[in-house]
PDB file of N, CA and C in Angstrom:
ATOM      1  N   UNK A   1       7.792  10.359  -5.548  1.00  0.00           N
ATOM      2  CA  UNK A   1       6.994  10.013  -4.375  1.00  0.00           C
ATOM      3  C   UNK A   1       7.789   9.032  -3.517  1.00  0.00           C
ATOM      4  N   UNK A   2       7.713   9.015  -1.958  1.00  0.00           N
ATOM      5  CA  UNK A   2       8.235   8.293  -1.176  1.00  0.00           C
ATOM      6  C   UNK A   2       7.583   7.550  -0.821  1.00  0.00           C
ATOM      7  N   UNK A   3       8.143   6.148  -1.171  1.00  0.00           N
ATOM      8  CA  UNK A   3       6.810   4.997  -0.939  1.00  0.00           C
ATOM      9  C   UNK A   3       7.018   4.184   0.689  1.00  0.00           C
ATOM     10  N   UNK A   4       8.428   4.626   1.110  1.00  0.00           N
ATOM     11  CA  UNK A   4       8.612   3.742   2.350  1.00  0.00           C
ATOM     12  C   UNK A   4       8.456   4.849   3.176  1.00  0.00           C
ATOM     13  N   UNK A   5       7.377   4.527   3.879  1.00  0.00           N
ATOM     14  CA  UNK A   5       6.728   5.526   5.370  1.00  0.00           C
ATOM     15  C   UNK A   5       6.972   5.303   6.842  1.00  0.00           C
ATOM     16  N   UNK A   6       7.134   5.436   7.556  1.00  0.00           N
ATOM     17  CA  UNK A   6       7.316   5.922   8.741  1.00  0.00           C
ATOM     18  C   UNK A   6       5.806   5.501   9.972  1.00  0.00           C
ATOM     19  N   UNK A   7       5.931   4.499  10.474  1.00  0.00           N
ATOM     20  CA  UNK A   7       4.277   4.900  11.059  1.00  0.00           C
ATOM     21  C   UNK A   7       4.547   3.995  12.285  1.00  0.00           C
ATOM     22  N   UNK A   8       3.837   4.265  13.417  1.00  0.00           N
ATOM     23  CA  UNK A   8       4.262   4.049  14.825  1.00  0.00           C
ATOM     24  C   UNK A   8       3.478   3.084  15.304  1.00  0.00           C
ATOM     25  N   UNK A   9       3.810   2.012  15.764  1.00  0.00           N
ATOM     26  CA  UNK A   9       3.529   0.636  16.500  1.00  0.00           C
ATOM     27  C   UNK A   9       2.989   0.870  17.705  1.00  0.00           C
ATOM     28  N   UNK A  10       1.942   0.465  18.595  1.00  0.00           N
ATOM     29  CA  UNK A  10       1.813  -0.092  19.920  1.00  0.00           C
ATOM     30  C   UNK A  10       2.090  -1.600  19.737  1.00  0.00           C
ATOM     31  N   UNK A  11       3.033  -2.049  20.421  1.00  0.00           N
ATOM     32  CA  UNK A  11       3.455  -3.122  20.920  1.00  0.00           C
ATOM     33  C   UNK A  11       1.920  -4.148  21.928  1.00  0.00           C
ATOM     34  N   UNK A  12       1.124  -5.110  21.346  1.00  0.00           N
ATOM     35  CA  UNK A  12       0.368  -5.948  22.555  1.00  0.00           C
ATOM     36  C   UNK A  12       1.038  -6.626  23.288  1.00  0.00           C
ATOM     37  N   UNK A  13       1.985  -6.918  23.760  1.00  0.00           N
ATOM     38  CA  UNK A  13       2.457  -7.244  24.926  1.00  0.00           C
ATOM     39  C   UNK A  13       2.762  -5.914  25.922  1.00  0.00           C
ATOM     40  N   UNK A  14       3.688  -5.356  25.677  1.00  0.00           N
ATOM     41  CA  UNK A  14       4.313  -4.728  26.797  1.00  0.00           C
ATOM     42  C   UNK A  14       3.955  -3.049  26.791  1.00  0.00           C
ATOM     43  N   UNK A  15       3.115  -2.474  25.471  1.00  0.00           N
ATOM     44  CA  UNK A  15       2.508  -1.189  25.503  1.00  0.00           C
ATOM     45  C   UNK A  15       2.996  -0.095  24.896  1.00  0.00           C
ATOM     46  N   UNK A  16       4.319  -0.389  24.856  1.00  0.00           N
ATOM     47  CA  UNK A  16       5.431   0.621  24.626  1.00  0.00           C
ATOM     48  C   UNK A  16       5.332   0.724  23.054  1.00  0.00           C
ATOM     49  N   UNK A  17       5.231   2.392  22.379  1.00  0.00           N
ATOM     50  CA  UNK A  17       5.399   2.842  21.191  1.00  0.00           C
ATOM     51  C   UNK A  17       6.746   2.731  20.412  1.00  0.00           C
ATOM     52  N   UNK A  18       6.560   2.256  19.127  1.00  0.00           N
ATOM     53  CA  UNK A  18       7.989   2.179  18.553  1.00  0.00           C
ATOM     54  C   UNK A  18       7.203   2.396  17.235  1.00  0.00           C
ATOM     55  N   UNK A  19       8.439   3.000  16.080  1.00  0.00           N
ATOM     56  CA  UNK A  19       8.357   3.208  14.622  1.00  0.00           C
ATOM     57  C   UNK A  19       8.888   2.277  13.553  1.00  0.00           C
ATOM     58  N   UNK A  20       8.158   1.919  12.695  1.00  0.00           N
ATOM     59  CA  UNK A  20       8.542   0.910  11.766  1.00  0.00           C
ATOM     60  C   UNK A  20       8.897   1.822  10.480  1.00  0.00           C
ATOM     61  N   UNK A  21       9.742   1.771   9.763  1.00  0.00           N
ATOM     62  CA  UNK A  21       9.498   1.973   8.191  1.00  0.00           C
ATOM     63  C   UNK A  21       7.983   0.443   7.188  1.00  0.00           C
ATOM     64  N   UNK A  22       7.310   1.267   6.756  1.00  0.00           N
ATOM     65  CA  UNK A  22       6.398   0.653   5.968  1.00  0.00           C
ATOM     66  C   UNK A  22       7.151   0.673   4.139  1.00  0.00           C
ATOM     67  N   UNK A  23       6.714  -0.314   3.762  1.00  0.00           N
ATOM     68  CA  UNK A  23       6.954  -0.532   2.018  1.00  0.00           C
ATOM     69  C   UNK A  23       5.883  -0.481   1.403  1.00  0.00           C
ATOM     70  N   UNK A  24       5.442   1.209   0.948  1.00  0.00           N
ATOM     71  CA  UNK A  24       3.758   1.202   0.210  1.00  0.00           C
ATOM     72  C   UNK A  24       3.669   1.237  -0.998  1.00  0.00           C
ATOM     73  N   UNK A  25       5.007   0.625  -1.386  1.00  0.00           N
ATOM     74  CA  UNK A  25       4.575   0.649  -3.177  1.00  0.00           C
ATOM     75  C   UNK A  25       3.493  -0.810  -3.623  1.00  0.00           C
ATOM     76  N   UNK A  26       3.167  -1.498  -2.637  1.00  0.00           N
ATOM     77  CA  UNK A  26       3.171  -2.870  -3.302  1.00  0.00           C
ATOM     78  C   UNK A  26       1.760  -3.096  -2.532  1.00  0.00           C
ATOM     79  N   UNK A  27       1.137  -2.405  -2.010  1.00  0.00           N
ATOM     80  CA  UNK A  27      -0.497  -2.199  -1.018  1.00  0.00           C
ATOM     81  C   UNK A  27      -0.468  -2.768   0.168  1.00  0.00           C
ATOM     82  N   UNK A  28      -1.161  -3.389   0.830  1.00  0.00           N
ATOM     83  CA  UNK A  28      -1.380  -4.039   1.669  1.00  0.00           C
ATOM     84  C   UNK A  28       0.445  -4.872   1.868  1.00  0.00           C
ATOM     85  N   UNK A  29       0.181  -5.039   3.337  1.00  0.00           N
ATOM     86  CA  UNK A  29       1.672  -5.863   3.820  1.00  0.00           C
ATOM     87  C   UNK A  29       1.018  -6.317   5.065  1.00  0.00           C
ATOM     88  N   UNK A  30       1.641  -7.665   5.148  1.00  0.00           N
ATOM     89  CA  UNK A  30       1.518  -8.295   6.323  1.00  0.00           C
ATOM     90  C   UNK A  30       3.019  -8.719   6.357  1.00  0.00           C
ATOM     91  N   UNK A  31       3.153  -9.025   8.296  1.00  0.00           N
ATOM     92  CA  UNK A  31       4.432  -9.386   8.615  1.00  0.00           C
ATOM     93  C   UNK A  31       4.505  -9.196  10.274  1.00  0.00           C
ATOM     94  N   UNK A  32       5.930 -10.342  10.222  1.00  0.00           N
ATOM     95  CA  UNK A  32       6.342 -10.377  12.187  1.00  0.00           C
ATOM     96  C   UNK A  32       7.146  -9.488  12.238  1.00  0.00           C
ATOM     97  N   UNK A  33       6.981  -8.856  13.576  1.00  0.00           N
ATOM     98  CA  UNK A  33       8.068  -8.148  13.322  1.00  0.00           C
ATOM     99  C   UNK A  33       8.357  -7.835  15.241  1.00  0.00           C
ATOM    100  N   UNK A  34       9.719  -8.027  15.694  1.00  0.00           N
ATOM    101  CA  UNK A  34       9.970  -8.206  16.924  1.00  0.00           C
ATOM    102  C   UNK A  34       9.813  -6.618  17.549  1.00  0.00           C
ATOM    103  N   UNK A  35       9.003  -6.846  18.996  1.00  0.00           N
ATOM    104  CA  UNK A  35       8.766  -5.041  19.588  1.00  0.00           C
ATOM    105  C   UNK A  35      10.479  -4.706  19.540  1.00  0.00           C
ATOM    106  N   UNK A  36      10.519  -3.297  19.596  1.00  0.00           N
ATOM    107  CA  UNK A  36      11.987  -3.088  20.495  1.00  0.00           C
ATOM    108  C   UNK A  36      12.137  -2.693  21.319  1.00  0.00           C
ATOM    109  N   UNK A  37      11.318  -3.078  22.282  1.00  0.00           N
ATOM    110  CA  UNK A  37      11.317  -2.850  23.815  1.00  0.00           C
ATOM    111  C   UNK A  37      11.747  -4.081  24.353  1.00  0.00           C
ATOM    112  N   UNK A  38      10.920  -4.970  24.528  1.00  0.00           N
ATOM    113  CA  UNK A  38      10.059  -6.256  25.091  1.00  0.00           C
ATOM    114  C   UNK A  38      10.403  -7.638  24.280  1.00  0.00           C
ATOM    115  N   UNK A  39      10.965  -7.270  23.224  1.00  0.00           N
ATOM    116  CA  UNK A  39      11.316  -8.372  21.832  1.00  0.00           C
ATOM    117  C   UNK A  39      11.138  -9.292  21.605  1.00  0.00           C
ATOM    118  N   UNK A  40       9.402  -9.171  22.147  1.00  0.00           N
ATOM    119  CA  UNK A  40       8.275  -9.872  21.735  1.00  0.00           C
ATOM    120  C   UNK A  40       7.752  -9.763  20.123  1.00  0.00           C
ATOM    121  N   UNK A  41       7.274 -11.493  19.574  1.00  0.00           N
ATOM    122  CA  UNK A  41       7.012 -11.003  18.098  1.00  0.00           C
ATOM    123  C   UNK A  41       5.786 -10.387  17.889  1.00  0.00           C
ATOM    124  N   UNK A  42       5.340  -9.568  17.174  1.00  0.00           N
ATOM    125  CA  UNK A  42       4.032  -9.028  16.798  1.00  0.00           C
ATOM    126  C   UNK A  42       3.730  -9.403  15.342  1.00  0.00           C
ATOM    127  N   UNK A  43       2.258  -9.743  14.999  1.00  0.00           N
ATOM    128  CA  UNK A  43       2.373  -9.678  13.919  1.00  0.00           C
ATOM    129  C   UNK A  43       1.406  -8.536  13.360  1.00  0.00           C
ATOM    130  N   UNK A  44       1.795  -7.727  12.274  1.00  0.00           N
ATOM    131  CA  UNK A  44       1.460  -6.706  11.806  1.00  0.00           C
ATOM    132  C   UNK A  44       0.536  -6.584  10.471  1.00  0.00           C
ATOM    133  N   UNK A  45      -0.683  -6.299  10.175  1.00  0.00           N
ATOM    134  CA  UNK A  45      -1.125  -6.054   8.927  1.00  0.00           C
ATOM    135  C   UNK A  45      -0.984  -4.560   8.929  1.00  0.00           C
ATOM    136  N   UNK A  46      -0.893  -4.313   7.804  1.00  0.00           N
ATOM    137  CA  UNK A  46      -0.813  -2.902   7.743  1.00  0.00           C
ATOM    138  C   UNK A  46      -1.739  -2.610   6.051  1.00  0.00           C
ATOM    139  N   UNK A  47      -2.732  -1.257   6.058  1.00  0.00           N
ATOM    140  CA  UNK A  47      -3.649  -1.184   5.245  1.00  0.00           C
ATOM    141  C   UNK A  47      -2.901  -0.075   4.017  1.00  0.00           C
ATOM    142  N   UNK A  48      -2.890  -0.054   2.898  1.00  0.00           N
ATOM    143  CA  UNK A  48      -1.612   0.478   2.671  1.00  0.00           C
ATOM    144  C   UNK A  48      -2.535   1.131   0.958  1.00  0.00           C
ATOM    145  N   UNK A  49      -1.494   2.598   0.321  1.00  0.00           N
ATOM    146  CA  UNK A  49      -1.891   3.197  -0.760  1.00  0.00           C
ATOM    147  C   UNK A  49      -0.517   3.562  -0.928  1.00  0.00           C
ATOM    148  N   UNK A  50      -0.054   3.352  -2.096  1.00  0.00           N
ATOM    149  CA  UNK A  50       1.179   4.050  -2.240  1.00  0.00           C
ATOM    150  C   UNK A  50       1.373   4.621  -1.669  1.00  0.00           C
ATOM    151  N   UNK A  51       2.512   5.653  -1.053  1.00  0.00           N
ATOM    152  CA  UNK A  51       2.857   6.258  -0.391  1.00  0.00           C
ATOM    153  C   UNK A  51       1.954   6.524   1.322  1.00  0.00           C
ATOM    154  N   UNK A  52       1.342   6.165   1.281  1.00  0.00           N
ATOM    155  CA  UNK A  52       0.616   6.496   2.753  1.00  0.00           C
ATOM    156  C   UNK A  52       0.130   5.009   3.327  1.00  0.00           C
ATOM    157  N   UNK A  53       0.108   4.960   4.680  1.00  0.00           N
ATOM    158  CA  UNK A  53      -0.167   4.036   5.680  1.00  0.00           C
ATOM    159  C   UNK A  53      -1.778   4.448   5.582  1.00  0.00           C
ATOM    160  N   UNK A  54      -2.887   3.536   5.777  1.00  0.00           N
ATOM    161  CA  UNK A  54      -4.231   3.919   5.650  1.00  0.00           C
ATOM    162  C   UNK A  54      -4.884   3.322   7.130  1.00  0.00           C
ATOM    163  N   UNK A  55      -4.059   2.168   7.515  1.00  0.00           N
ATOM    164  CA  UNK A  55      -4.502   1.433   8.936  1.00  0.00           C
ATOM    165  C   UNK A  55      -3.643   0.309   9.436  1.00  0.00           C
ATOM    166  N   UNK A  56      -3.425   0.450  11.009  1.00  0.00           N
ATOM    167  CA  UNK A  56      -2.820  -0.639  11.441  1.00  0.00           C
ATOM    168  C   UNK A  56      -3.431  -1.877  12.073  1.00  0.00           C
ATOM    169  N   UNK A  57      -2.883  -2.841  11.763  1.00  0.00           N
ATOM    170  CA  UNK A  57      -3.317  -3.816  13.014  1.00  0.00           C
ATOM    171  C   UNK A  57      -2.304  -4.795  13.633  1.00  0.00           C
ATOM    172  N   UNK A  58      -2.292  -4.991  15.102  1.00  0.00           N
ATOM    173  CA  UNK A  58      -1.235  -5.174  15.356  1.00  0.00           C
ATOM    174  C   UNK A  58      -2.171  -6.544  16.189  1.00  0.00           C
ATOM    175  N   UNK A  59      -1.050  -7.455  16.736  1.00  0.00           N
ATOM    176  CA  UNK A  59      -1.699  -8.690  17.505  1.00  0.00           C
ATOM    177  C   UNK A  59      -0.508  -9.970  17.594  1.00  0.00           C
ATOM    178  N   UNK A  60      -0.677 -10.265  19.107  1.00  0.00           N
ATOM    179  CA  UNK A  60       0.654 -10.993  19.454  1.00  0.00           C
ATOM    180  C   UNK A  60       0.492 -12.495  18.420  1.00  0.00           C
ATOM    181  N   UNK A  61       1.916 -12.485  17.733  1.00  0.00           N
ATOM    182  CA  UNK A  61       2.363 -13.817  16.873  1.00  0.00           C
ATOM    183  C   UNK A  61       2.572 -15.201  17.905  1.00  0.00           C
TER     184      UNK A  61
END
């Protein structure tokens, strides 16, 4: 099973879509992580099951 996923960001500052790799072996993750547009920080929870992304939440750091 592939536990690091693939799952796509809206940026709250500047709007613009970008892709993160996720780490779902370990559940739930929180973290900053700079847009790559705008390279503004965001901070990210992400809702997490092994292998699959379950929900995002995104909100300026």
């Amino acid at each position: 099973m592939n536990y690091i996923v693939e799952t796509e960001i809206v940026c709250p500052f500047c709007g613009e879509a970008f892709a993160t790799a996720v780490d779902t072996s370990q559940g739930d993750v929180s973290t900053i992580e700079d847009c790559t547009v705008c390279c503004r920080p965001i901070a990210l929870h992400f809702e997490c099951e092994p292998g699959e992304v379950l929900s995002v939440d995104s909100s300026r750091a």
